[in-house]
C-alpha atoms as a PDB file:
ATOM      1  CA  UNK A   1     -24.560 -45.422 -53.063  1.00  0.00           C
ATOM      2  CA  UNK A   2     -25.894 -43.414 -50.729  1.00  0.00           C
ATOM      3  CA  UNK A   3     -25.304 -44.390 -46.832  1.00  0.00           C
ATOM      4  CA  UNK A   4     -28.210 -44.048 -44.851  1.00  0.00           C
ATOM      5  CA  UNK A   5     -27.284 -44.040 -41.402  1.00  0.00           C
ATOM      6  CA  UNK A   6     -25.813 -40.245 -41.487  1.00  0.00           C
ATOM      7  CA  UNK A   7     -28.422 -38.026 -40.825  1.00  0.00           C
ATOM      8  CA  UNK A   8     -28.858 -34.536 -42.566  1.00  0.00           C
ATOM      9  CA  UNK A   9     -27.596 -31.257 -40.658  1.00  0.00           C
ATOM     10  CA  UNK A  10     -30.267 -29.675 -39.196  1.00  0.00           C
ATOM     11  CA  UNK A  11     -29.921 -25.645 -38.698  1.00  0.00           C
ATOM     12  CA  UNK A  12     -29.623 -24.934 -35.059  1.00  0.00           C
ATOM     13  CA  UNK A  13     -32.914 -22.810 -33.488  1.00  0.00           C
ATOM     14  CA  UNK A  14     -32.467 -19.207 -31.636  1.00  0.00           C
ATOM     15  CA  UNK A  15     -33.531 -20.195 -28.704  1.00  0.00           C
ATOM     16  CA  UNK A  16     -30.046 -22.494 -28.202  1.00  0.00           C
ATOM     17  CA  UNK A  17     -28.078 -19.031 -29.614  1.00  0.00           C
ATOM     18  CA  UNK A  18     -29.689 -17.068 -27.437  1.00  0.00           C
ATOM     19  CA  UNK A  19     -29.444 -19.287 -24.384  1.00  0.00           C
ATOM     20  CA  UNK A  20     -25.557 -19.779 -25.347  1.00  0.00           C
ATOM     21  CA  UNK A  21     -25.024 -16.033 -25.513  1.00  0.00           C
ATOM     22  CA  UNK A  22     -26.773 -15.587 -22.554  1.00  0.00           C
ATOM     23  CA  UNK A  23     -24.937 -18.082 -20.336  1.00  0.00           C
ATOM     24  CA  UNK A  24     -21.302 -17.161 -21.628  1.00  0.00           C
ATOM     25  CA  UNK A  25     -21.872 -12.953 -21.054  1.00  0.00           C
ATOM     26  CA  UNK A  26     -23.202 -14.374 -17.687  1.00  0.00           C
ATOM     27  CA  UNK A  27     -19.796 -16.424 -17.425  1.00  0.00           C
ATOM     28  CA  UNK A  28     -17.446 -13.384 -18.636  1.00  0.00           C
ATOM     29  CA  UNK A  29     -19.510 -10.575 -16.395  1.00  0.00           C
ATOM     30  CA  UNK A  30     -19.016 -12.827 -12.936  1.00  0.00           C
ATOM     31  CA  UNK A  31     -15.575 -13.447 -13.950  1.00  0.00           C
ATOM     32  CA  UNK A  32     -14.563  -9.626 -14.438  1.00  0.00           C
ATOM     33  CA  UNK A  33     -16.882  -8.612 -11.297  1.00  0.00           C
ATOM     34  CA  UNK A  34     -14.471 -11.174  -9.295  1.00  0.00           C
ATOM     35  CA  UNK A  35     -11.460 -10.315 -10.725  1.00  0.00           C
ATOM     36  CA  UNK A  36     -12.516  -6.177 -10.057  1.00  0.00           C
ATOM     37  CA  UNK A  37     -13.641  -7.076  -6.562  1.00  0.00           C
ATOM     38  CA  UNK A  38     -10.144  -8.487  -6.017  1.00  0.00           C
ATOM     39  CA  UNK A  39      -7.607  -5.744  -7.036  1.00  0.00           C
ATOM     40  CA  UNK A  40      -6.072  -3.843  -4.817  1.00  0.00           C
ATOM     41  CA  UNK A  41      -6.520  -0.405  -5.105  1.00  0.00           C
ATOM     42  CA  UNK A  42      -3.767   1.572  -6.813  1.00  0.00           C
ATOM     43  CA  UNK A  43      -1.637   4.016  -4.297  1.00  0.00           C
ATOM     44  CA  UNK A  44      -2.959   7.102  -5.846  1.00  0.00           C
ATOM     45  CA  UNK A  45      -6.751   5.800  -5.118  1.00  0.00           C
ATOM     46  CA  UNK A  46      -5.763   4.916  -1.671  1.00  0.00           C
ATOM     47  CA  UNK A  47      -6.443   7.885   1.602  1.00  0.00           C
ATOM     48  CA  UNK A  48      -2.864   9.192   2.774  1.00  0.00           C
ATOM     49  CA  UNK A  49      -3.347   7.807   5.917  1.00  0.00           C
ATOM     50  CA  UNK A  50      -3.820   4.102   5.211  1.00  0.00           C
ATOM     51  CA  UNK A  51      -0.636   4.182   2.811  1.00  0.00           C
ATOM     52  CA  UNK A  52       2.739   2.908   4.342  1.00  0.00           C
ATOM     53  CA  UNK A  53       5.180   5.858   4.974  1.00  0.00           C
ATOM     54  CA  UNK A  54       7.362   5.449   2.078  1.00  0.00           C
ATOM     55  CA  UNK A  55       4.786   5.338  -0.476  1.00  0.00           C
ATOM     56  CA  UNK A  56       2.594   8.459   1.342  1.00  0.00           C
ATOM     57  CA  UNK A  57       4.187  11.134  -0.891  1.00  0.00           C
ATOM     58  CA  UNK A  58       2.089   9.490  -3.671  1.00  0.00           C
ATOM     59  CA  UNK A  59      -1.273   9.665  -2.120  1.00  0.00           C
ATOM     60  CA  UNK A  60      -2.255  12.868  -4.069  1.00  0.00           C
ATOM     61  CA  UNK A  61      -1.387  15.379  -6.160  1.00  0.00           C
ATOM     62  CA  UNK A  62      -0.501  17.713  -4.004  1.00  0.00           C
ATOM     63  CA  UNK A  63       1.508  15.825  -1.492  1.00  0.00           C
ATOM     64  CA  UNK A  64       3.388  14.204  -5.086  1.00  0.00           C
ATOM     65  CA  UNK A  65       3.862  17.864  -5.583  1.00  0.00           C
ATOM     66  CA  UNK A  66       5.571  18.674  -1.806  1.00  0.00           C
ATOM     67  CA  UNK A  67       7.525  15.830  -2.003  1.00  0.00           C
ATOM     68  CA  UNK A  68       8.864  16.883  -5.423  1.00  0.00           C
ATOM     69  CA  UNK A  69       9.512  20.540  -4.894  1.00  0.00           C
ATOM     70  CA  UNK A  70      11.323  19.391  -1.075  1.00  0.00           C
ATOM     71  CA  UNK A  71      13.394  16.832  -3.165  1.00  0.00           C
ATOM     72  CA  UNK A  72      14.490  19.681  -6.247  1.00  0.00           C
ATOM     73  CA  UNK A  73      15.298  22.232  -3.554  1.00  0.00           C
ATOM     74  CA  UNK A  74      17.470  19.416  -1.274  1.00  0.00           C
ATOM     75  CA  UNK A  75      19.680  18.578  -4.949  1.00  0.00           C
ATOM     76  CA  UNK A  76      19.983  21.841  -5.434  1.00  0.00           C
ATOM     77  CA  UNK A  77      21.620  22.607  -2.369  1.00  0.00           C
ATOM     78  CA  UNK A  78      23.752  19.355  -2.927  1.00  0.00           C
ATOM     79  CA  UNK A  79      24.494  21.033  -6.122  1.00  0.00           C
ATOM     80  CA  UNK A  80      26.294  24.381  -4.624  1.00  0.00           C
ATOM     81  CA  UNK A  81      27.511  24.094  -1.594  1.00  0.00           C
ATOM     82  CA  UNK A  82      30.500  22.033   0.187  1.00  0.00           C
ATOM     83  CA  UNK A  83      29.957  19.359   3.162  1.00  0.00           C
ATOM     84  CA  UNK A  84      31.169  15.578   4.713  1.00  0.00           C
ATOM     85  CA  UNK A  85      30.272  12.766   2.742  1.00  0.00           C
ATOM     86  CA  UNK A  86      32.109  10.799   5.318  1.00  0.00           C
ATOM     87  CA  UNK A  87      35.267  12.415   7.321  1.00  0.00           C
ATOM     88  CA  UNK A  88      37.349   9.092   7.741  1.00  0.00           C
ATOM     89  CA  UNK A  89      37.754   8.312   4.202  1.00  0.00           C
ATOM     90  CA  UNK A  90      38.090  12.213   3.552  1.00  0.00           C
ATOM     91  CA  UNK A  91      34.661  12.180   1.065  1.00  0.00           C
ATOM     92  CA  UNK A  92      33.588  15.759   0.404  1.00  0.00           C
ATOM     93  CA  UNK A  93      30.333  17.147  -1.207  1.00  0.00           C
ATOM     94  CA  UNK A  94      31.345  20.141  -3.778  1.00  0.00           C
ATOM     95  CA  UNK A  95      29.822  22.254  -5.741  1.00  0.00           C
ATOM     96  CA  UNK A  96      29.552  20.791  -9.116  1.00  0.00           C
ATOM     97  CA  UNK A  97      31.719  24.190 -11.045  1.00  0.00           C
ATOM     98  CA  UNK A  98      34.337  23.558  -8.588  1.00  0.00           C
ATOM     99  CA  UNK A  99      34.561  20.095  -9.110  1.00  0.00           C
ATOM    100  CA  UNK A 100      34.662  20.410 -12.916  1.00  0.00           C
ATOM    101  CA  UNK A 101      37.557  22.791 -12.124  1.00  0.00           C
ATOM    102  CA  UNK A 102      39.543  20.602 -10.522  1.00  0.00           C
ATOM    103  CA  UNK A 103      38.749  17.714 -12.825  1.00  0.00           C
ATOM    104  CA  UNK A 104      39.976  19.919 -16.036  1.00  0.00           C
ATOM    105  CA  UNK A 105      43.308  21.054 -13.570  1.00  0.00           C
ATOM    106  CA  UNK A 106      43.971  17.342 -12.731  1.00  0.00           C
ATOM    107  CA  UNK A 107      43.533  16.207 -16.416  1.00  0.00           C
ATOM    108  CA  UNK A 108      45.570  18.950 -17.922  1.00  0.00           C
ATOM    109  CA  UNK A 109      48.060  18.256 -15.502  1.00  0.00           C
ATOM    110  CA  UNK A 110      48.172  14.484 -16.199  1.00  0.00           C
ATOM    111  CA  UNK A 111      48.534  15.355 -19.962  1.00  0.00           C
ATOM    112  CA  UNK A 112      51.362  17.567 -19.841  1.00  0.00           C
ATOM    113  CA  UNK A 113      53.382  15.166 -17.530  1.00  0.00           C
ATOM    114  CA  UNK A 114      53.549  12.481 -20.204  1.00  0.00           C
END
């Protein structure tokens, strides 16, 4: 019993694969060209002078650099030497050896209390 209304498979021609290749690269290549066309550009690509002043230090190597080196030499002047946090609530800024100092002091002190 063979049914005769279902037609045999016929093998589909090049020109259809070709024309379907065609239009989706077509498809995928205006996609990507919009999607490129509407990325902002990343800090580091962007001229120093169009960047907002807290992201300017990032505008090049060299002024990432600056920024840097000025940030490592303010910490390390943090790091040794004594100043105000804040003079009403008696805050002071000391130089980390000194603090440990009186950190170990205080501590041993505590311990041999109890």
């Amino acid at each position: 019993m063979s049914d005769s209304s279902t037609r045999p498979s016929r093998p589909v021609s090049w020109s259809a694969l070709i024309a379907v290749t065609l239009g989706l690269s077509v498809f995928f290549i205006l996609t990507r060209w919009m999607y490129i066309s509407h990325v902002p550009a990343a800090p580091q690509n962007v001229a120093p002078e169009k960047l907002p002043a807290d992201l300017a230090w990032k505008a090049t190597h060299e002024t990432r650099r600056a920024y840097l080196l000025e940030l490592k030499d303010k910490q390390s002047t943090q790091a040794t030497s004594y100043a105000w946090i804040d003079k009403s609530k008696g805050a002071v800024q000391l130089p980390i050896e000194r603090a440990m100092e009186l950190y170990v002091n205080e501590t041993n002190a505590s311990n041999s209390s109890k």
